[in-house]
C-alpha atoms as a PDB file:
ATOM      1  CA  UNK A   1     140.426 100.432 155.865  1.00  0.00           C
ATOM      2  CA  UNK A   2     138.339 100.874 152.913  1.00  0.00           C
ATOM      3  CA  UNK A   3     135.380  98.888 152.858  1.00  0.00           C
ATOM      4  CA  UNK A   4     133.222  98.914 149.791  1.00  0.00           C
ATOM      5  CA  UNK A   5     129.393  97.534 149.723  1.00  0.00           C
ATOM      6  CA  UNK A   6     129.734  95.338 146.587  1.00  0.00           C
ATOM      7  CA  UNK A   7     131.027  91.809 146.381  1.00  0.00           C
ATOM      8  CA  UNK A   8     133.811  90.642 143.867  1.00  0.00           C
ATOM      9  CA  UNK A   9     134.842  87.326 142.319  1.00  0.00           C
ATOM     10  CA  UNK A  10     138.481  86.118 141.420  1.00  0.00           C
ATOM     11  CA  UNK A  11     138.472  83.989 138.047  1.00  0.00           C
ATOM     12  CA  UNK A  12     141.999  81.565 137.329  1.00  0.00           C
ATOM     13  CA  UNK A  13     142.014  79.696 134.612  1.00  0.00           C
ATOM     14  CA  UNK A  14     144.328  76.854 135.455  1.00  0.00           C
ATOM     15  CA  UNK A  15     146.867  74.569 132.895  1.00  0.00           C
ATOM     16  CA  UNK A  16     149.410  72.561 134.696  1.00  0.00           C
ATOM     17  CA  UNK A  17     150.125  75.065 137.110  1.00  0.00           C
ATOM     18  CA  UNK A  18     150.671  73.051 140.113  1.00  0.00           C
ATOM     19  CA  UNK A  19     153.976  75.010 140.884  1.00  0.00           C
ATOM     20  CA  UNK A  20     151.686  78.248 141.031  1.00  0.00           C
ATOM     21  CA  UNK A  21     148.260  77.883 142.018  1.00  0.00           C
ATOM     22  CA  UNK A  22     148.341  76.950 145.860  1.00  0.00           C
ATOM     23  CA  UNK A  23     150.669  80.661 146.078  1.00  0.00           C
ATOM     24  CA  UNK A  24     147.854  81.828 144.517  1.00  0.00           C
ATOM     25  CA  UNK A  25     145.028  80.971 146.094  1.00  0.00           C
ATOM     26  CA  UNK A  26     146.624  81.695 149.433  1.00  0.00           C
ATOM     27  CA  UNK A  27     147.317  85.345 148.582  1.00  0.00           C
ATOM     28  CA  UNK A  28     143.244  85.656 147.907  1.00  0.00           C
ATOM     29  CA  UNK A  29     142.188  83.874 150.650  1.00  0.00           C
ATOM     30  CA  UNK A  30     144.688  86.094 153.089  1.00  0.00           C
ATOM     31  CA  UNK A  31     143.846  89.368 152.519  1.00  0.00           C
ATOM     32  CA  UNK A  32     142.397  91.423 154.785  1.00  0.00           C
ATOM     33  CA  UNK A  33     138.691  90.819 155.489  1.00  0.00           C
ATOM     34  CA  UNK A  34     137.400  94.278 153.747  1.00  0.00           C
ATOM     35  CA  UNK A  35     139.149  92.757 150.519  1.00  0.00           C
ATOM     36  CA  UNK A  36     138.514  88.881 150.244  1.00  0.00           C
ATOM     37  CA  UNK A  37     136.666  88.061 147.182  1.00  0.00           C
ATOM     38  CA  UNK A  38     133.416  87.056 147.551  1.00  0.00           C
ATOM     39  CA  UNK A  39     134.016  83.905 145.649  1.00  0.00           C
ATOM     40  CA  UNK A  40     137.245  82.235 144.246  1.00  0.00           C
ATOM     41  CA  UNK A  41     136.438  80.576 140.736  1.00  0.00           C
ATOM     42  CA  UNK A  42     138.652  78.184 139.288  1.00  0.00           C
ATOM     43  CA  UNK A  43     138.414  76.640 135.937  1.00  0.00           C
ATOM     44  CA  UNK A  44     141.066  73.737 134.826  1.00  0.00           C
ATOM     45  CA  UNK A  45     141.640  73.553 131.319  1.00  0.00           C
ATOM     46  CA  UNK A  46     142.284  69.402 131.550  1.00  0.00           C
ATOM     47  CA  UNK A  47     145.678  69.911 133.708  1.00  0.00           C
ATOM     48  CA  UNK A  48     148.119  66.691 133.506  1.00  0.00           C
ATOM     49  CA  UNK A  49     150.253  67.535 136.477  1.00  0.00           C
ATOM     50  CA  UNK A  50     149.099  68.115 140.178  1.00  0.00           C
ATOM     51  CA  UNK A  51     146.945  71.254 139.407  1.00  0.00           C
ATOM     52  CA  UNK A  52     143.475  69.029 139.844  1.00  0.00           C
ATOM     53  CA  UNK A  53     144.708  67.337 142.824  1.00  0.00           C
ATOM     54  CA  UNK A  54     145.949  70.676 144.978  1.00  0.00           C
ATOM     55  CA  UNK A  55     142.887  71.825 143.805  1.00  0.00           C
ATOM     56  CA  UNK A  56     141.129  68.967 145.259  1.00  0.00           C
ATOM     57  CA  UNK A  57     142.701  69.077 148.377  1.00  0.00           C
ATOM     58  CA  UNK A  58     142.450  72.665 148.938  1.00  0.00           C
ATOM     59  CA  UNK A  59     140.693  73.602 152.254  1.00  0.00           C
ATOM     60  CA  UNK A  60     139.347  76.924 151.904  1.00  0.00           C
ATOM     61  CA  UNK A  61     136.157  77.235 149.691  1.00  0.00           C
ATOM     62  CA  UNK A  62     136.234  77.525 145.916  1.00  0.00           C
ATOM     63  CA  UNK A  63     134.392  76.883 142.643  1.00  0.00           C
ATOM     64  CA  UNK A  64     135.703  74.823 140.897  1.00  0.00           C
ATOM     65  CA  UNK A  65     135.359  73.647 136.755  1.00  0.00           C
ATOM     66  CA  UNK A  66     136.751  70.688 135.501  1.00  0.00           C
ATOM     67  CA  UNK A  67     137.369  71.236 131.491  1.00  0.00           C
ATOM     68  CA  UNK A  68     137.979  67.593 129.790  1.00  0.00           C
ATOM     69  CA  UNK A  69     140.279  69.455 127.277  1.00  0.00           C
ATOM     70  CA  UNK A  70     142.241  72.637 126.612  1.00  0.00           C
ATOM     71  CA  UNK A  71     139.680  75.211 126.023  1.00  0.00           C
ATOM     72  CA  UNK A  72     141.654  78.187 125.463  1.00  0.00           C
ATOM     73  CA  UNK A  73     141.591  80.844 127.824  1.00  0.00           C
ATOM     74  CA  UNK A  74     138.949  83.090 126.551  1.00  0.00           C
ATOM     75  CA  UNK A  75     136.623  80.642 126.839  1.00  0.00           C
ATOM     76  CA  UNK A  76     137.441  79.099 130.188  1.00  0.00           C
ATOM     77  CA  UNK A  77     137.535  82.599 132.108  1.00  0.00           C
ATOM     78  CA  UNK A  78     133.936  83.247 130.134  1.00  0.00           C
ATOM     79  CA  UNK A  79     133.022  80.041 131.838  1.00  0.00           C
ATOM     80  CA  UNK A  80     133.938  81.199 135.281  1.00  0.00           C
ATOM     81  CA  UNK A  81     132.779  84.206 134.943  1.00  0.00           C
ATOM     82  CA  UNK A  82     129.457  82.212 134.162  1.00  0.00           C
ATOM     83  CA  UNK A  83     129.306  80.898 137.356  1.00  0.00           C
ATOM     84  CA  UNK A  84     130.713  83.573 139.382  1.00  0.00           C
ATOM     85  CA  UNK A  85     127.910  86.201 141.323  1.00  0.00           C
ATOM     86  CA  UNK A  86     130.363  89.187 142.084  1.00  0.00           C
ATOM     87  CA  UNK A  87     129.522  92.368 140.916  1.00  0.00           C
ATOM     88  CA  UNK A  88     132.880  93.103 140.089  1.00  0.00           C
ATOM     89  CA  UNK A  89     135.352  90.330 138.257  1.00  0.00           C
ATOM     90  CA  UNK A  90     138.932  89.910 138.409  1.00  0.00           C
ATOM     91  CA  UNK A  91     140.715  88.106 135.910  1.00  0.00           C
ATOM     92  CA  UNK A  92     143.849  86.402 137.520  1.00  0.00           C
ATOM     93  CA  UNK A  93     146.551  84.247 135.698  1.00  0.00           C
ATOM     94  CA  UNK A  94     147.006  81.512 138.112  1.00  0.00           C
ATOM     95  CA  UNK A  95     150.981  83.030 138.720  1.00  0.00           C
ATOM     96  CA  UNK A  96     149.652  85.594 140.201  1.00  0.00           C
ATOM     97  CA  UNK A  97     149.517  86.442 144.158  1.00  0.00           C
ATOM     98  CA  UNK A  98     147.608  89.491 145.774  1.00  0.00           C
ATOM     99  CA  UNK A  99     149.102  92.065 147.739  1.00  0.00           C
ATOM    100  CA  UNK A 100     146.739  93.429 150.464  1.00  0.00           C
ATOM    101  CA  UNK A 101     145.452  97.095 149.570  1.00  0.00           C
ATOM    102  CA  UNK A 102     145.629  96.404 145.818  1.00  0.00           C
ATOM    103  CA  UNK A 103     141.585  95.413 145.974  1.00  0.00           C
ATOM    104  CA  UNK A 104     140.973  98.550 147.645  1.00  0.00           C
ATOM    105  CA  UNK A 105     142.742 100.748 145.930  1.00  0.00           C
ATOM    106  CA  UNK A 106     140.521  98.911 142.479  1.00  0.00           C
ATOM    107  CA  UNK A 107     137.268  98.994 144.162  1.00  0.00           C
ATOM    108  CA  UNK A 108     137.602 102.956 145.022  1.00  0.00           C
ATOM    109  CA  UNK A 109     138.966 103.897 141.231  1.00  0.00           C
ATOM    110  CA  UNK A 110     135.967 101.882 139.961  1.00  0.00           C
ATOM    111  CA  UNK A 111     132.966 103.377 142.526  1.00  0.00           C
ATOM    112  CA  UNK A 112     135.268 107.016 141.011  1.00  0.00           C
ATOM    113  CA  UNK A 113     134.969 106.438 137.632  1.00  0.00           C
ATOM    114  CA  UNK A 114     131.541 104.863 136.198  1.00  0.00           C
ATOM    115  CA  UNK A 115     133.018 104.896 132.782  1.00  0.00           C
ATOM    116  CA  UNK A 116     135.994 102.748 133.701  1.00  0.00           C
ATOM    117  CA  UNK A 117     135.558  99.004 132.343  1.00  0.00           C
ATOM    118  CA  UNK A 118     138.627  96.931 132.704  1.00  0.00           C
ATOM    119  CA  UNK A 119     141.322  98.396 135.102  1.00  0.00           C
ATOM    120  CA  UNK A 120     144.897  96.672 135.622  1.00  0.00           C
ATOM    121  CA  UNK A 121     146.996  97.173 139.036  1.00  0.00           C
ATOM    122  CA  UNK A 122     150.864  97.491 138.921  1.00  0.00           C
ATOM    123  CA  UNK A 123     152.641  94.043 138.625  1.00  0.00           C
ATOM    124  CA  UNK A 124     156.093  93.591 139.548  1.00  0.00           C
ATOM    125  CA  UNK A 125     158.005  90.406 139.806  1.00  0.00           C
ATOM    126  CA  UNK A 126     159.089  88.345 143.569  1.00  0.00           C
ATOM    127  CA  UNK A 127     162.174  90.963 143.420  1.00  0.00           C
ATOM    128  CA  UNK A 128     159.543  93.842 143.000  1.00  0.00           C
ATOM    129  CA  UNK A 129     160.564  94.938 139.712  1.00  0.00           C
ATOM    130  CA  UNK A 130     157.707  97.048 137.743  1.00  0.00           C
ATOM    131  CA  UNK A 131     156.520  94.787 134.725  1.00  0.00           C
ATOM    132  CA  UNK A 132     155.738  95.992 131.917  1.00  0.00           C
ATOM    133  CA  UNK A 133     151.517  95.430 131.498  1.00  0.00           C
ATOM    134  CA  UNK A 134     150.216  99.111 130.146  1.00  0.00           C
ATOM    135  CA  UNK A 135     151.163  99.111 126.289  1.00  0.00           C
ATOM    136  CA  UNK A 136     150.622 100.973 123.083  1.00  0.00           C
ATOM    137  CA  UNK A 137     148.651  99.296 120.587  1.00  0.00           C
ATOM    138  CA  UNK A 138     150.827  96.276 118.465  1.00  0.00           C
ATOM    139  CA  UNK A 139     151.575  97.809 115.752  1.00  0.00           C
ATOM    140  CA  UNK A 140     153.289  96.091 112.453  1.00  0.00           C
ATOM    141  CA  UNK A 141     157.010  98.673 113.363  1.00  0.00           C
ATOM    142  CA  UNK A 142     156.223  97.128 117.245  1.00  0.00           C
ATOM    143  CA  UNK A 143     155.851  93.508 116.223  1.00  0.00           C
ATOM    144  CA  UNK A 144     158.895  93.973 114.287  1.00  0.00           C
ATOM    145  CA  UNK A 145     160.615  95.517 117.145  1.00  0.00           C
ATOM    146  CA  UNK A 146     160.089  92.955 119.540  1.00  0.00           C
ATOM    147  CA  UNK A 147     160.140  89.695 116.784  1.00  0.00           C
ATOM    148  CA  UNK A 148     162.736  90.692 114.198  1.00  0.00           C
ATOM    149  CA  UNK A 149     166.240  91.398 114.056  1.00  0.00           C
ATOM    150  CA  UNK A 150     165.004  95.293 113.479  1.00  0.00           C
ATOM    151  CA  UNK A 151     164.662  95.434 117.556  1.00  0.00           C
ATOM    152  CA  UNK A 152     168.700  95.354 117.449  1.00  0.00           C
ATOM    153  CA  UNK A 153     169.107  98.263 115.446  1.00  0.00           C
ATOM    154  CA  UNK A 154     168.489 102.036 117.467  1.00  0.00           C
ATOM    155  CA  UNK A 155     165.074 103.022 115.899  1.00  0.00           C
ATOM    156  CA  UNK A 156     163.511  99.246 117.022  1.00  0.00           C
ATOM    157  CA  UNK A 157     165.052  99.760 120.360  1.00  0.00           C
ATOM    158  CA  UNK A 158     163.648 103.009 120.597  1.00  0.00           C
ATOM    159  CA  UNK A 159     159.868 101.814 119.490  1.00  0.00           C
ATOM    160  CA  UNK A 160     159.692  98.775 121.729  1.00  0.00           C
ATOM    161  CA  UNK A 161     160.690 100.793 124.584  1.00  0.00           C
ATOM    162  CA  UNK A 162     158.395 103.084 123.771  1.00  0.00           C
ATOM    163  CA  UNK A 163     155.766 100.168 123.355  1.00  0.00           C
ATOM    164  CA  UNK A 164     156.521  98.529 126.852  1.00  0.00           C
ATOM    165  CA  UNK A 165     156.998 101.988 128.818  1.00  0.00           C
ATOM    166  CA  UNK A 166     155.337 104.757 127.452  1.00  0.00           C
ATOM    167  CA  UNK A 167     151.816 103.882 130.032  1.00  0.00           C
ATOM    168  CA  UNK A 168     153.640 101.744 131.976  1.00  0.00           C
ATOM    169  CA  UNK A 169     156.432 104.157 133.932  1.00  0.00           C
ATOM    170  CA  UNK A 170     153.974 106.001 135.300  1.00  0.00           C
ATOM    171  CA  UNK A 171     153.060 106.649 138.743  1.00  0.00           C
ATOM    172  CA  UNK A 172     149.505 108.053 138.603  1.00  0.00           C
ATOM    173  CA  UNK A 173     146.514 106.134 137.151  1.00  0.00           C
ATOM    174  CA  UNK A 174     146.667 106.462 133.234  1.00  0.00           C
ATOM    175  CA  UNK A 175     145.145 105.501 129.918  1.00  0.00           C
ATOM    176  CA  UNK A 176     146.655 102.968 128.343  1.00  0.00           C
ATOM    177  CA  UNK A 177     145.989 101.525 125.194  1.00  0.00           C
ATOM    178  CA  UNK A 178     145.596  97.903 126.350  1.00  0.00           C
ATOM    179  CA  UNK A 179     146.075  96.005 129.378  1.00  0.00           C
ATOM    180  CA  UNK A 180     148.098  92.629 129.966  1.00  0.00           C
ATOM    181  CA  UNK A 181     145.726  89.851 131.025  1.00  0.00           C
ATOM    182  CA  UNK A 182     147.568  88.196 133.814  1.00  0.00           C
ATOM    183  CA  UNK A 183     145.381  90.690 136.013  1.00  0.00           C
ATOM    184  CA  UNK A 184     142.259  92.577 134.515  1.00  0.00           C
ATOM    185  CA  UNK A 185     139.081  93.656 136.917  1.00  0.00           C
ATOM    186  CA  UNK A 186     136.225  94.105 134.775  1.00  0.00           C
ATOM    187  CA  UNK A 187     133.579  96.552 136.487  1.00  0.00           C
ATOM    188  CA  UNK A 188     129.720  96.217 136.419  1.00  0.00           C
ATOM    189  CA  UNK A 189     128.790  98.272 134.034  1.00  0.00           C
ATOM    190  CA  UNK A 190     131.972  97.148 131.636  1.00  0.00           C
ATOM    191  CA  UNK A 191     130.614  93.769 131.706  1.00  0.00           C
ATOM    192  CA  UNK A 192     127.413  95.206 130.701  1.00  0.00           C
ATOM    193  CA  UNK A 193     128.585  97.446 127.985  1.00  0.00           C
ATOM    194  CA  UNK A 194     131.466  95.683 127.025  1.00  0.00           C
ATOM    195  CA  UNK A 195     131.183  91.817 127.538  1.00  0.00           C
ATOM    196  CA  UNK A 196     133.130  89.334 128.281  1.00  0.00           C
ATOM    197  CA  UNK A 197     137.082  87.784 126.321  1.00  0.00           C
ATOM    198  CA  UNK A 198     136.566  87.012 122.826  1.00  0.00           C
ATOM    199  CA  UNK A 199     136.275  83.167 122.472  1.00  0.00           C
ATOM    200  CA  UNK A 200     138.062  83.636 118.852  1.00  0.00           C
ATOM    201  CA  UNK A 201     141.452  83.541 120.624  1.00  0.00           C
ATOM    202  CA  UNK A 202     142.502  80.625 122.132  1.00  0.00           C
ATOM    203  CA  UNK A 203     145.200  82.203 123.703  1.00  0.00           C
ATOM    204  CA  UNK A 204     147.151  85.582 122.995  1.00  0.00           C
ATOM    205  CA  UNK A 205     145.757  88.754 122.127  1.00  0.00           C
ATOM    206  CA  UNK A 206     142.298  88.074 124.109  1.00  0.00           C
ATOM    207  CA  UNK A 207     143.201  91.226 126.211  1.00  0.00           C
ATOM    208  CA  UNK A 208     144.203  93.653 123.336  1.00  0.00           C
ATOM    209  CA  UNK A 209     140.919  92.696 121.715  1.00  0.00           C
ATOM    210  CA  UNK A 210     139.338  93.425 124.937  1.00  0.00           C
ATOM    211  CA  UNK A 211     140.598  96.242 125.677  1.00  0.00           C
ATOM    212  CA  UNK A 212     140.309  97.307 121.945  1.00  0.00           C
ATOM    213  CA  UNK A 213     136.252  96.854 122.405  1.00  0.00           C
ATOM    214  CA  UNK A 214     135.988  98.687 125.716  1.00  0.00           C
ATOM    215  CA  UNK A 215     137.659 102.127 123.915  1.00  0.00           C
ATOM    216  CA  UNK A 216     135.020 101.491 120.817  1.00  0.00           C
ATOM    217  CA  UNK A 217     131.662 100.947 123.401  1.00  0.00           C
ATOM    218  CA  UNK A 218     132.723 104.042 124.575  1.00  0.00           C
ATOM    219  CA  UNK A 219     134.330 102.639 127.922  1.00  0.00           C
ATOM    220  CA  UNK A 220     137.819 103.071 129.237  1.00  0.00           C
ATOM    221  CA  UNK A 221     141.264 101.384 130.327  1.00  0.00           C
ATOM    222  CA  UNK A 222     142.755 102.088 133.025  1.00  0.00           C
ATOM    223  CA  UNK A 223     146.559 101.270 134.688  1.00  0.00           C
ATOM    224  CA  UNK A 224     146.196 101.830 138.317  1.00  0.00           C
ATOM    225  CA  UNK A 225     149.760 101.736 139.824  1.00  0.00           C
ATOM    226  CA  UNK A 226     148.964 102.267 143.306  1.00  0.00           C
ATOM    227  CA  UNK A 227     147.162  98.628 143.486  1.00  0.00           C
ATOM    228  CA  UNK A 228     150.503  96.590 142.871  1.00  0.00           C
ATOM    229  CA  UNK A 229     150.744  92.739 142.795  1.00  0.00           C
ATOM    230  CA  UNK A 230     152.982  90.340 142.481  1.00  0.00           C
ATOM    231  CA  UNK A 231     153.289  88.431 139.559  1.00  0.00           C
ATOM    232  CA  UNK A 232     156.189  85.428 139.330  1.00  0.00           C
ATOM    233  CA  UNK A 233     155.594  84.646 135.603  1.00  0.00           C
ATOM    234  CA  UNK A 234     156.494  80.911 136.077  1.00  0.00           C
ATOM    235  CA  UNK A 235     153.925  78.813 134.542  1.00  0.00           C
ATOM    236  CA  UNK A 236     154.246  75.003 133.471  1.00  0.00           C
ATOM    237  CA  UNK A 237     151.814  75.456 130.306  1.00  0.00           C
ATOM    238  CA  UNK A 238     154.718  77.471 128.537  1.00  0.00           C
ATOM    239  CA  UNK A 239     155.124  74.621 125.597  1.00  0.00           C
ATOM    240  CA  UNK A 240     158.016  76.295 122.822  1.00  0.00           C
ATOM    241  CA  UNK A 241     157.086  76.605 119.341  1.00  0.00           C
ATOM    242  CA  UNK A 242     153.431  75.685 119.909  1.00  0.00           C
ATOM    243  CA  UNK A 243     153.274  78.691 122.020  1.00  0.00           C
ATOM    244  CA  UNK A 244     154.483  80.538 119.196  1.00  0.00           C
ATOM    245  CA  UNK A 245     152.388  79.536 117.066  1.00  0.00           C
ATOM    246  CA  UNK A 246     149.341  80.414 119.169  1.00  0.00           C
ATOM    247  CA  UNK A 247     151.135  83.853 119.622  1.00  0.00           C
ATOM    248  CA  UNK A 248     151.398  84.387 115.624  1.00  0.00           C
ATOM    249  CA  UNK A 249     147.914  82.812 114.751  1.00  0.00           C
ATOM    250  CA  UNK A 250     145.936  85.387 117.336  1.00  0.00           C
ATOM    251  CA  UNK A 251     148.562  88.083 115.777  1.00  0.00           C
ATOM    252  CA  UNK A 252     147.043  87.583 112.756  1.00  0.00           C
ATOM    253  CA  UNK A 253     143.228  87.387 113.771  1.00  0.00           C
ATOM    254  CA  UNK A 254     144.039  90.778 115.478  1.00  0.00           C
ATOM    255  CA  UNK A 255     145.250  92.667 112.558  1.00  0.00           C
ATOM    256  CA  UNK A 256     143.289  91.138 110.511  1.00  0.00           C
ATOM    257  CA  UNK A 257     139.997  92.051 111.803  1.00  0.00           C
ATOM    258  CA  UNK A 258     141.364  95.352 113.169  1.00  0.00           C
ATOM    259  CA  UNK A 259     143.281  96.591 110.062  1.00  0.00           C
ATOM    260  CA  UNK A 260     144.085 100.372 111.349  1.00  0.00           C
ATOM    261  CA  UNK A 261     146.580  98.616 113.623  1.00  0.00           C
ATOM    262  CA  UNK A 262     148.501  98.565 110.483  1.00  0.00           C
ATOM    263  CA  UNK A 263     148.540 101.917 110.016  1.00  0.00           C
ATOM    264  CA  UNK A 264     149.509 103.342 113.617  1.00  0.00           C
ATOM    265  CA  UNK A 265     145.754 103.909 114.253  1.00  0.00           C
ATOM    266  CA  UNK A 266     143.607 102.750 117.593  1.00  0.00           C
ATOM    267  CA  UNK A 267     141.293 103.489 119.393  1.00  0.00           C
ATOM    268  CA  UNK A 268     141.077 105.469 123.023  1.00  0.00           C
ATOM    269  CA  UNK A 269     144.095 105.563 125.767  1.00  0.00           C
ATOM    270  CA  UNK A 270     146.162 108.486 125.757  1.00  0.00           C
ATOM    271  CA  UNK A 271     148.065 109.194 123.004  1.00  0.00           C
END
């Protein structure tokens, strides 16, 4: 087994994920002993279930932040990543569980490639189906493929699969445009070059932006398919048409403040 010299942290940012988060936490404190993180992190963004009280109760050590409201989850993985001392940091939605060798298999693609800054494993669901999390840049054709009655017709099927698949069906490590954030590891010198989430989304688009300001610092994005987790995308803090909103209003920001989106055009990954 693999056993690299620097210490990491796992970051969750819990919201009423009491279903979730004990799962979680279990698959970091399990793996093997050449991959436990240095440091579990856990920030609650003012849960109203049983998140604070598992949390509470849990046995094994972690940090953890008590937020008295919603802070978004920019800003509450920016605070654990405040108070975390790993060299490396990875980003972990709190439906998430590790698989042991996936930390490994990050750690030695990282130590490989100094100009890598945020790297994403393989996630497939409980039934180990590949998800899709290694996508082209959102462009106004694949909004409208995936939002619109336009994905119905032939030509928006063909772009949305093209959108969702095109990094993602790969079996060797590859440059994707952006990364989804229920699993990013942010390396050393990407947290140096690159920073930390943008705390102008609340939620949604935080990881294309991310991943948008690694390729301009001159840093890359990796999809690392041989580190595979699982993730079991069942999360209380899904809330309807609020959720929709939130998805629409960082949209928005994005293209707004990133305007060659709208014309096909971004930056790094391979083309």
């Amino acid at each position: 087994m693999y056993i690299s010299s620097m210490k990491w942290s796992a970051i969750v940012t819990t919201y009423n994920s009491g279903q979730v988060i004990g799962r979680a936490l279990e698959s970091l404190f399990s793996l093997p002993s050449g991959e436990k993180p240095f440091e579990v992190v856990i920030v609650d963004n003012s849960s109203s279930d049983n998140t604070i009280d598992i949390l509470k109760s849990y046995k094994m050590p972690i940090k953890t932040i008590y937020n008295r409201q919603n802070l978004g989850l920019s800003r509450a993985n920016n605070m654990g990543a405040a108070e975390s001392t790993g060299d490396s940091l990875l980003f972990l939605n709190p439906d998430v569980e590790m698989v042991a060798g996936a930390v490994t298999v990050l750690q030695e693609f990282q130590e490989a490639n100094p100009e890598a800054a945020i790297i994403g494993p393989r996630m497939v669901d409980e039934n180990g189906v590949r998800q899709s999390t290694a996508r082209t840049w959102p462009t106004p054709l694949v909004i409208a493929s995936r939002r619109t009655s336009f994905g119905g017709t032939a030509y928006g099927r063909k772009i949305s699969y093209n959108h969702m698949n095109r990094f993602n069906s790969s079996d060797t490590p590859v440059k994707p445009h952006w990364l989804v954030g229920a699993a990013m590891w942010l390396t050393p010198h990407g947290r140096e070059r690159v920073g930390l989430m943008s705390e102008k989304y609340f939620l949604y688009f935080e990881d294309v932006e991310w991943c948008w300001r690694a390729w301009k610092r001159g840093m890359e994005v990796w999809y690392i398919p041989r580190a595979e987790i699982r993730h079991v995308c069942h999360r209380e803090s899904k809330s309807g048409g609020r959720t929709l909103g939130l998805h629409l209003r960082s949209m928005l920001r994005f293209l707004a403040t990133h305007p060659g989106v709208l014309f096909g055009a971004g930056p790094g990954g391979n083309k």
